[in-house]
C-alpha atoms as a PDB file:
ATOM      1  CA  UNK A   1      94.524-106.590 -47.387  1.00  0.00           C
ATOM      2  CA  UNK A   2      91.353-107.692 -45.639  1.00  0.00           C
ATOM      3  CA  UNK A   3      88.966-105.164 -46.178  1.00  0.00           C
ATOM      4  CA  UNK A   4      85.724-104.771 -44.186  1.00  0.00           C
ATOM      5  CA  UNK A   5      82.875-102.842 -45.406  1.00  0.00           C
ATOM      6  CA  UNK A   6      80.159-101.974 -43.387  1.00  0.00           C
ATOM      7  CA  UNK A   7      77.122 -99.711 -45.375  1.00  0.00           C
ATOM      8  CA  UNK A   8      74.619 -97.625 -43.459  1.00  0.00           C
ATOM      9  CA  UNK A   9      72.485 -94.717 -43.905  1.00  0.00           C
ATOM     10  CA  UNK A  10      74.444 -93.418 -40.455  1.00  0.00           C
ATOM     11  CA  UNK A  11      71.277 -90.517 -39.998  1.00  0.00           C
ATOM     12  CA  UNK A  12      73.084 -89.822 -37.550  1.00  0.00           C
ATOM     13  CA  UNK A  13      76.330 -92.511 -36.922  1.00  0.00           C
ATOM     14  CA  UNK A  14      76.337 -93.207 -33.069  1.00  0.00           C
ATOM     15  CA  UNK A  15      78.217 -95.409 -30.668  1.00  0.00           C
ATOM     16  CA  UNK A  16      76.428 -98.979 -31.862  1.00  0.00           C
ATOM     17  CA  UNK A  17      77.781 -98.459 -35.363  1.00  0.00           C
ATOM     18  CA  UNK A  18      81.223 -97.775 -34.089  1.00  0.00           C
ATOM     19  CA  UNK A  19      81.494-100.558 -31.693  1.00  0.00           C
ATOM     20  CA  UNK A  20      80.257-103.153 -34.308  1.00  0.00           C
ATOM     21  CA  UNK A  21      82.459-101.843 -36.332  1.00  0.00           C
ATOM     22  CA  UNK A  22      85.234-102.295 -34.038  1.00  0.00           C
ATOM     23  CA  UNK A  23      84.448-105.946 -32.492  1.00  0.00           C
ATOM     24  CA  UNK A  24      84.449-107.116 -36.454  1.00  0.00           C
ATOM     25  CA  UNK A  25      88.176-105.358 -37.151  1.00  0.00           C
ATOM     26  CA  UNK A  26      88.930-106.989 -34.255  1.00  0.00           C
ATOM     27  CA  UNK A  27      86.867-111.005 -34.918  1.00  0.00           C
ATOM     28  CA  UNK A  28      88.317-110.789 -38.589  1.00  0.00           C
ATOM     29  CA  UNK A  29      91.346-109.383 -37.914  1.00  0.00           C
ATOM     30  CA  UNK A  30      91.026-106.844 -40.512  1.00  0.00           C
ATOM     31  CA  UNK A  31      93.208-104.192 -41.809  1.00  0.00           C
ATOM     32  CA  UNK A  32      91.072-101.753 -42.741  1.00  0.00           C
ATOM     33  CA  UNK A  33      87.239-100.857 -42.454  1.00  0.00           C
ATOM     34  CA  UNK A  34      85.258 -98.514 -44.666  1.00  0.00           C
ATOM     35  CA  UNK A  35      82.264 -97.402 -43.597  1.00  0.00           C
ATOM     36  CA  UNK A  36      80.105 -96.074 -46.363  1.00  0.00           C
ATOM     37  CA  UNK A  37      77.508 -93.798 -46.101  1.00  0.00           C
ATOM     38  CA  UNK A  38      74.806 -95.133 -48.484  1.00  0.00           C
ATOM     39  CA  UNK A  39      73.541 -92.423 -51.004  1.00  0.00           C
ATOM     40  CA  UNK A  40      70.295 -93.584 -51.609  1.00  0.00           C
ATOM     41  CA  UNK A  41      69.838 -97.531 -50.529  1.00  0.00           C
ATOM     42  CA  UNK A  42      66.499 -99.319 -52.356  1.00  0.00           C
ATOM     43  CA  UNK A  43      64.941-100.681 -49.197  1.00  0.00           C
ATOM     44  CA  UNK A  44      65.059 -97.099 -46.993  1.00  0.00           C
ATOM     45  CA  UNK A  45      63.024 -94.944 -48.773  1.00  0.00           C
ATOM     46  CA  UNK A  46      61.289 -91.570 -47.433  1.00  0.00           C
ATOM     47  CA  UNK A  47      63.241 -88.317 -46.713  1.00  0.00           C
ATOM     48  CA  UNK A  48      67.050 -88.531 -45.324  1.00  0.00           C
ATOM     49  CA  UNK A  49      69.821 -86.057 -44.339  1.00  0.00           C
ATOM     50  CA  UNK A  50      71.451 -85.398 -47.511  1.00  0.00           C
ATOM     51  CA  UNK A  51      74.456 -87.838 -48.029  1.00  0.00           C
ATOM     52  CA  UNK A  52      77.096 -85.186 -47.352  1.00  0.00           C
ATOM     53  CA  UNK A  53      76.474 -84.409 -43.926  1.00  0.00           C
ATOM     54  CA  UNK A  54      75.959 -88.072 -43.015  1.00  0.00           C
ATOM     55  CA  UNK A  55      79.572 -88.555 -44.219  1.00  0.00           C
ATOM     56  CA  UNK A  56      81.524 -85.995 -42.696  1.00  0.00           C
ATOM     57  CA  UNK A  57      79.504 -87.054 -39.438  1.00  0.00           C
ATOM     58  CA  UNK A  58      81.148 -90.372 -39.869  1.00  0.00           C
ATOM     59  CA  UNK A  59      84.379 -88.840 -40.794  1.00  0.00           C
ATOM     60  CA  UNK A  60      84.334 -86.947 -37.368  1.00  0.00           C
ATOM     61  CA  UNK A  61      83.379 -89.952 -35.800  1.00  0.00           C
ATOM     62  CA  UNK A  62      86.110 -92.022 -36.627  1.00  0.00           C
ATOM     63  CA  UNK A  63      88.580 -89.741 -36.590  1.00  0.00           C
ATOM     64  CA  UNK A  64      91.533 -90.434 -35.294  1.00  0.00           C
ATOM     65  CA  UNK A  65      91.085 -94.636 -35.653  1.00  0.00           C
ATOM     66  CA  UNK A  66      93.689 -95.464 -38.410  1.00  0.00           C
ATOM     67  CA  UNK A  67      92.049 -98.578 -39.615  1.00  0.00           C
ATOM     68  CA  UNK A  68      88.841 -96.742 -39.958  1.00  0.00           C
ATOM     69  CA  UNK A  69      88.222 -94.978 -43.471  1.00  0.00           C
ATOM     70  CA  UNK A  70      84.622 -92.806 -44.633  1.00  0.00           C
ATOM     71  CA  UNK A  71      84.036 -94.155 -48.392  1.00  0.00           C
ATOM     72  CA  UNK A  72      82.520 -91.373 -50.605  1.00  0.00           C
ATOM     73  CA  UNK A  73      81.981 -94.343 -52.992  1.00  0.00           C
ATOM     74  CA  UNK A  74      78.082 -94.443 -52.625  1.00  0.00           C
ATOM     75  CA  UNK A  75      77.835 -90.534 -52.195  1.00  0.00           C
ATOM     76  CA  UNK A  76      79.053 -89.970 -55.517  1.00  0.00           C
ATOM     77  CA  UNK A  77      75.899 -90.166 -58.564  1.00  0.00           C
ATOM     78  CA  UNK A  78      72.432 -90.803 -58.117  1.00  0.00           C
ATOM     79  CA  UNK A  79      71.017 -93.521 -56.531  1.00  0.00           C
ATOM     80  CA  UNK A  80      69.710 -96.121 -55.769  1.00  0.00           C
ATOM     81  CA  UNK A  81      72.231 -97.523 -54.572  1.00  0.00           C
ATOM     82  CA  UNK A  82      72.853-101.910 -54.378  1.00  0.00           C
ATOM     83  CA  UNK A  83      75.606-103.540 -52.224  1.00  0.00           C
ATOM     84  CA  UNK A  84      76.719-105.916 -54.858  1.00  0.00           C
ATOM     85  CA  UNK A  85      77.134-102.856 -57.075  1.00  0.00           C
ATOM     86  CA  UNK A  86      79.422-100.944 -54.720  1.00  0.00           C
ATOM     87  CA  UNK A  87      80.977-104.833 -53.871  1.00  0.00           C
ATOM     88  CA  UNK A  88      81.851-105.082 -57.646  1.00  0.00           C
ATOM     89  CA  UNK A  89      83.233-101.793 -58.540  1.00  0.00           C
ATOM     90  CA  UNK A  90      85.589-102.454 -55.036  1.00  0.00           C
ATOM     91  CA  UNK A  91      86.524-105.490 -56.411  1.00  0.00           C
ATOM     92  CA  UNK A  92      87.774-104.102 -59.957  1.00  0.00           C
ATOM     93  CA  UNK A  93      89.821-101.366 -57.925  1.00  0.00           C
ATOM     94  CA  UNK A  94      91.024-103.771 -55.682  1.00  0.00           C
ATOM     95  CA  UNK A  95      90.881-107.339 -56.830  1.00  0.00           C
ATOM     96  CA  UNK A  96      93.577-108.715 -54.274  1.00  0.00           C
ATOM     97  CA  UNK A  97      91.921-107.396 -51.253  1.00  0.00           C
ATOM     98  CA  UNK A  98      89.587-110.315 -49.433  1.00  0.00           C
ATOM     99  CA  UNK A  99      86.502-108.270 -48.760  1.00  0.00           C
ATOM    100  CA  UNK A 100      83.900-108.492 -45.844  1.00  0.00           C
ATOM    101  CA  UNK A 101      80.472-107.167 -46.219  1.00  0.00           C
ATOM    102  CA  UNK A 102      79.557-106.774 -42.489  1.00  0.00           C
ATOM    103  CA  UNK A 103      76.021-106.857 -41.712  1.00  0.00           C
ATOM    104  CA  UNK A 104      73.512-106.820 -39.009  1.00  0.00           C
ATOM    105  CA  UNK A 105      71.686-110.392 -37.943  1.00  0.00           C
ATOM    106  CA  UNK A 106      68.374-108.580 -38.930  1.00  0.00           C
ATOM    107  CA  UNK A 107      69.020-107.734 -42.569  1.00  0.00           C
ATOM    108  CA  UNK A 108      69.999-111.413 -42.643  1.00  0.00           C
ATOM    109  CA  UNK A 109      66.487-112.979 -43.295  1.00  0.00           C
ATOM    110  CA  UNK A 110      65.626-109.724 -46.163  1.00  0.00           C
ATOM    111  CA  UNK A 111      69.500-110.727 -47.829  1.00  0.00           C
ATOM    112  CA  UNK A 112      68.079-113.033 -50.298  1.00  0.00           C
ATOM    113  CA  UNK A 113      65.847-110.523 -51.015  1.00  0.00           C
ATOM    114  CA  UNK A 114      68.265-108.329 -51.920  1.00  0.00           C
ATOM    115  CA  UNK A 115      70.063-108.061 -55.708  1.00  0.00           C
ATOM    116  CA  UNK A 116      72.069-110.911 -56.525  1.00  0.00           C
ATOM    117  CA  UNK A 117      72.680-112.080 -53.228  1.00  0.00           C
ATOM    118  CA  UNK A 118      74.539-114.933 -54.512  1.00  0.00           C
ATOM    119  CA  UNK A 119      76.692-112.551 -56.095  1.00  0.00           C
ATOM    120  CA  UNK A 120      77.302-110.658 -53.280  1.00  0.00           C
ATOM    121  CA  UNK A 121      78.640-113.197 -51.244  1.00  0.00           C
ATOM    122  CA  UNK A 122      80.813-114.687 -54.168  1.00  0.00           C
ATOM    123  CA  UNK A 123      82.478-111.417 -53.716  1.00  0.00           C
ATOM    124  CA  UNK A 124      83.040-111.081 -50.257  1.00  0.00           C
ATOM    125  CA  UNK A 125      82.997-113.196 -46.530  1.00  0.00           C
ATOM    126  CA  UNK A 126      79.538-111.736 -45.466  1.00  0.00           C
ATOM    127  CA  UNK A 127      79.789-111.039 -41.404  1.00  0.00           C
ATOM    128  CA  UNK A 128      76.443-111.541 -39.525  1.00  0.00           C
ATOM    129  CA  UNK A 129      76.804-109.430 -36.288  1.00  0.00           C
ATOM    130  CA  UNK A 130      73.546-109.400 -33.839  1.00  0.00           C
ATOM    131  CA  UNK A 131      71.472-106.712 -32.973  1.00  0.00           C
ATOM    132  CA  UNK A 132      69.031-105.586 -30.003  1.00  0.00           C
ATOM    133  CA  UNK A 133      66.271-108.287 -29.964  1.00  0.00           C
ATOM    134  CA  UNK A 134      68.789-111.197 -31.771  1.00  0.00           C
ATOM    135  CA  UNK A 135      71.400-111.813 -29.006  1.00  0.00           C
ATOM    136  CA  UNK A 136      73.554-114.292 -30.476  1.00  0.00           C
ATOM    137  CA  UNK A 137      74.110-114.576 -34.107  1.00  0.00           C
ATOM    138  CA  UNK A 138      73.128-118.184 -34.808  1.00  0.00           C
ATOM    139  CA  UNK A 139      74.581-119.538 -38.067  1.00  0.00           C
ATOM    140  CA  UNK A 140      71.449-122.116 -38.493  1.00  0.00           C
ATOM    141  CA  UNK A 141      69.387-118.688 -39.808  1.00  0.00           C
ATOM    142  CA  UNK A 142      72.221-118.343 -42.602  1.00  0.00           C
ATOM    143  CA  UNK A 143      70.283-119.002 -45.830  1.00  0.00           C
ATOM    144  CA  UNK A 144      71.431-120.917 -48.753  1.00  0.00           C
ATOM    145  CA  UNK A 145      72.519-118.804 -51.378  1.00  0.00           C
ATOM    146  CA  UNK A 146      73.829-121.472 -53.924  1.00  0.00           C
ATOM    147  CA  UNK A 147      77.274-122.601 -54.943  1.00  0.00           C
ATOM    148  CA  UNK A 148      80.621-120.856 -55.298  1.00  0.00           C
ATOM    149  CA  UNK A 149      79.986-118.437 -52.497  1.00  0.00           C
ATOM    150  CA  UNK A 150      82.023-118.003 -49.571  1.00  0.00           C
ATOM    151  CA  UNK A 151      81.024-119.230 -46.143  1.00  0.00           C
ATOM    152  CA  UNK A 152      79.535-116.796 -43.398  1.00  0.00           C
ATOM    153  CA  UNK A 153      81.405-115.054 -40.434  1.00  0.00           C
ATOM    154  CA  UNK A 154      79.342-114.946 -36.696  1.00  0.00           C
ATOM    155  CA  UNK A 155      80.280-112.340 -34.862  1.00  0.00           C
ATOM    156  CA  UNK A 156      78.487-111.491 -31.583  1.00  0.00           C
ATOM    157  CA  UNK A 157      78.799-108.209 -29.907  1.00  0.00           C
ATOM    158  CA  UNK A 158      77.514-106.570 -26.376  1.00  0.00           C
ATOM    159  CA  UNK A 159      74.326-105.696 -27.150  1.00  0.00           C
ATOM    160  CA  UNK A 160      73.991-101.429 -27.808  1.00  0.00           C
ATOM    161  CA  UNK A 161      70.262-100.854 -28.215  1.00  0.00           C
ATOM    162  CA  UNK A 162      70.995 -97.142 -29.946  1.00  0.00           C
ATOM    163  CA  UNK A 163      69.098 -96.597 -33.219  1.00  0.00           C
ATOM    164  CA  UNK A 164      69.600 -93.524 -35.551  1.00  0.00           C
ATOM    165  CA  UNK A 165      65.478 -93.278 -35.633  1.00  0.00           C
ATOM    166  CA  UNK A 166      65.570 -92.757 -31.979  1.00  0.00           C
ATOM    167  CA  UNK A 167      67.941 -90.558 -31.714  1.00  0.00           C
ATOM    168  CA  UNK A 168      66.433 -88.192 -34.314  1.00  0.00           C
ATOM    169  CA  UNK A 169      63.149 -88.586 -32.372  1.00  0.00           C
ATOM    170  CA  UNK A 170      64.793 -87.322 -29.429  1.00  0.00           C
ATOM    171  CA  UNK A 171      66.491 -84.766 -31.106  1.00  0.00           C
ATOM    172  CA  UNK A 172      63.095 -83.730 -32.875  1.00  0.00           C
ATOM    173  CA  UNK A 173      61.818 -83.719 -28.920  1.00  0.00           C
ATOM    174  CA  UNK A 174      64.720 -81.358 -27.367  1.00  0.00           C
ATOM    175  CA  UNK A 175      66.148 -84.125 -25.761  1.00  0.00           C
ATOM    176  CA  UNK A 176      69.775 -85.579 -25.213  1.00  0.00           C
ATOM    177  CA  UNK A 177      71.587 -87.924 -27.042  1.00  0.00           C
ATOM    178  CA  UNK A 178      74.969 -87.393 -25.104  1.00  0.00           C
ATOM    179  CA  UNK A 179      76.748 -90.234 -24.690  1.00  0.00           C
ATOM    180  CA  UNK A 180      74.665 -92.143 -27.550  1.00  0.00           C
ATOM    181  CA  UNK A 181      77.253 -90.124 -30.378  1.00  0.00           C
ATOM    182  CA  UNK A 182      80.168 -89.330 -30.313  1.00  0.00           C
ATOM    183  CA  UNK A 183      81.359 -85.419 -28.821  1.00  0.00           C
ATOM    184  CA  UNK A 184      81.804 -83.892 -32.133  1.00  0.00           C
ATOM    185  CA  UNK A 185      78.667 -85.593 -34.679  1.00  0.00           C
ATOM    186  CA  UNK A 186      76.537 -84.226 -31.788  1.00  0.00           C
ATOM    187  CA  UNK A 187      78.446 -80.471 -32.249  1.00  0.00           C
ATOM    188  CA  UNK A 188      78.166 -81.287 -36.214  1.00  0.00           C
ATOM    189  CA  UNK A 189      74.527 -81.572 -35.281  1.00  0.00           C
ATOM    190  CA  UNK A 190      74.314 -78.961 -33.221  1.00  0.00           C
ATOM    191  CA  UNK A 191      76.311 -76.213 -35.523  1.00  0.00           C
ATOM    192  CA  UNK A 192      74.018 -77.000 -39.234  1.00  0.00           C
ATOM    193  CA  UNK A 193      71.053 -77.517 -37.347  1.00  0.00           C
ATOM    194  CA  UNK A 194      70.440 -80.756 -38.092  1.00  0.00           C
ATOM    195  CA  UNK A 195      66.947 -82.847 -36.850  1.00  0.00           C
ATOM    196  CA  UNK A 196      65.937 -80.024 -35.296  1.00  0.00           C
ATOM    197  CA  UNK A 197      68.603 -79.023 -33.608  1.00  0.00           C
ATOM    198  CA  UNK A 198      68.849 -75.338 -33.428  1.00  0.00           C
ATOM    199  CA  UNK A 199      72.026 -74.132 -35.970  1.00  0.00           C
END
């Protein structure tokens, strides 16, 4: 199987996740992709919606897409939470699958940064997608992360300028955010009073 995984706090999951998501089942040509709902990720710190709302707001929002899968795998234990861990425990269960760690072209430049980068793209085909402000991803910015790892996927999407921080402002403000999530994460929202949303 080709496996995509694409990590996130999703706080809240809206349209732009979804559609990268999509365009990269569809530019790899991959079976399946989980998107995991990161428990408590090193580089976000600061207060979050606990992990299991976030996930059954991405379970609603993919509902019905049958190559689309919510992975409790990071919601399970305390944190924090590193890709290459989650990468290597995927691995052991599945060790037949090819894997692809889908990213956004702006965590590119922090990725060596990251723990054992090297290893993390050992394990899987990392895909660079860009985001609002980077309009093409450009494999020149692709740094070197040594030998025996595998060699970078470009993707380029339409451009969705959503972000979750946003769209928690405006929920924070009374404002909309119809059309920015899907129908039923904004009626999750709306019924356990999340961001301010009136329960």
């Amino acid at each position: 199987m080709r496996l995509g995984l694409y990590g996130g706090t999703f706080d809240p999951i809206h349209l732009g996740h979804l559609i990268l998501a999509e365009q990269c089942r569809e530019a790899c040509r991959l079976d399946q992709v989980w998107l995991i709902a990161t428990g408590s990720p090193p580089h976000k710190m600061g207060g979050r919606t606990p992990v299991l709302h976030r996930l059954e707001m991405v379970r609603i929002a993919i509902a019905g897409h049958p190559a689309f899968e919510a992975s409790e795998i990071e919601a399970r234990g305390p944190g924090p939470h590193y890709s290459v861990e989650t990468l290597q425990a995927i691995h052991r269960d599945r060790p037949a699958d090819d894997l692809f760690f889908l990213i956004g072209a702006d965590s590119l430049a922090d990725l060596p940064t990251w723990r054992e980068p090297e290893r993390i793209a050992q394990l899987a085909t990392i895909v660079v997608v860009n985001r609002p402000g980077i309009e093409e991803a450009d494999p020149s910015r692709a740094p070197n992360l040594g030998p025996g790892t595998k060699p970078m996927q470009w993707v380029t999407i339409p451009s969705i300028g959503i972000a979750s921080s946003d769209l928690r402002r405006r929920m924070t403000e009374g404002r909309s955010i119809r059309y920015l999530v899907p129908r039923g994460v904004e009626a999750y929202i709306e019924a356990h009073g999340l961001y301010g949303r009136p329960g």
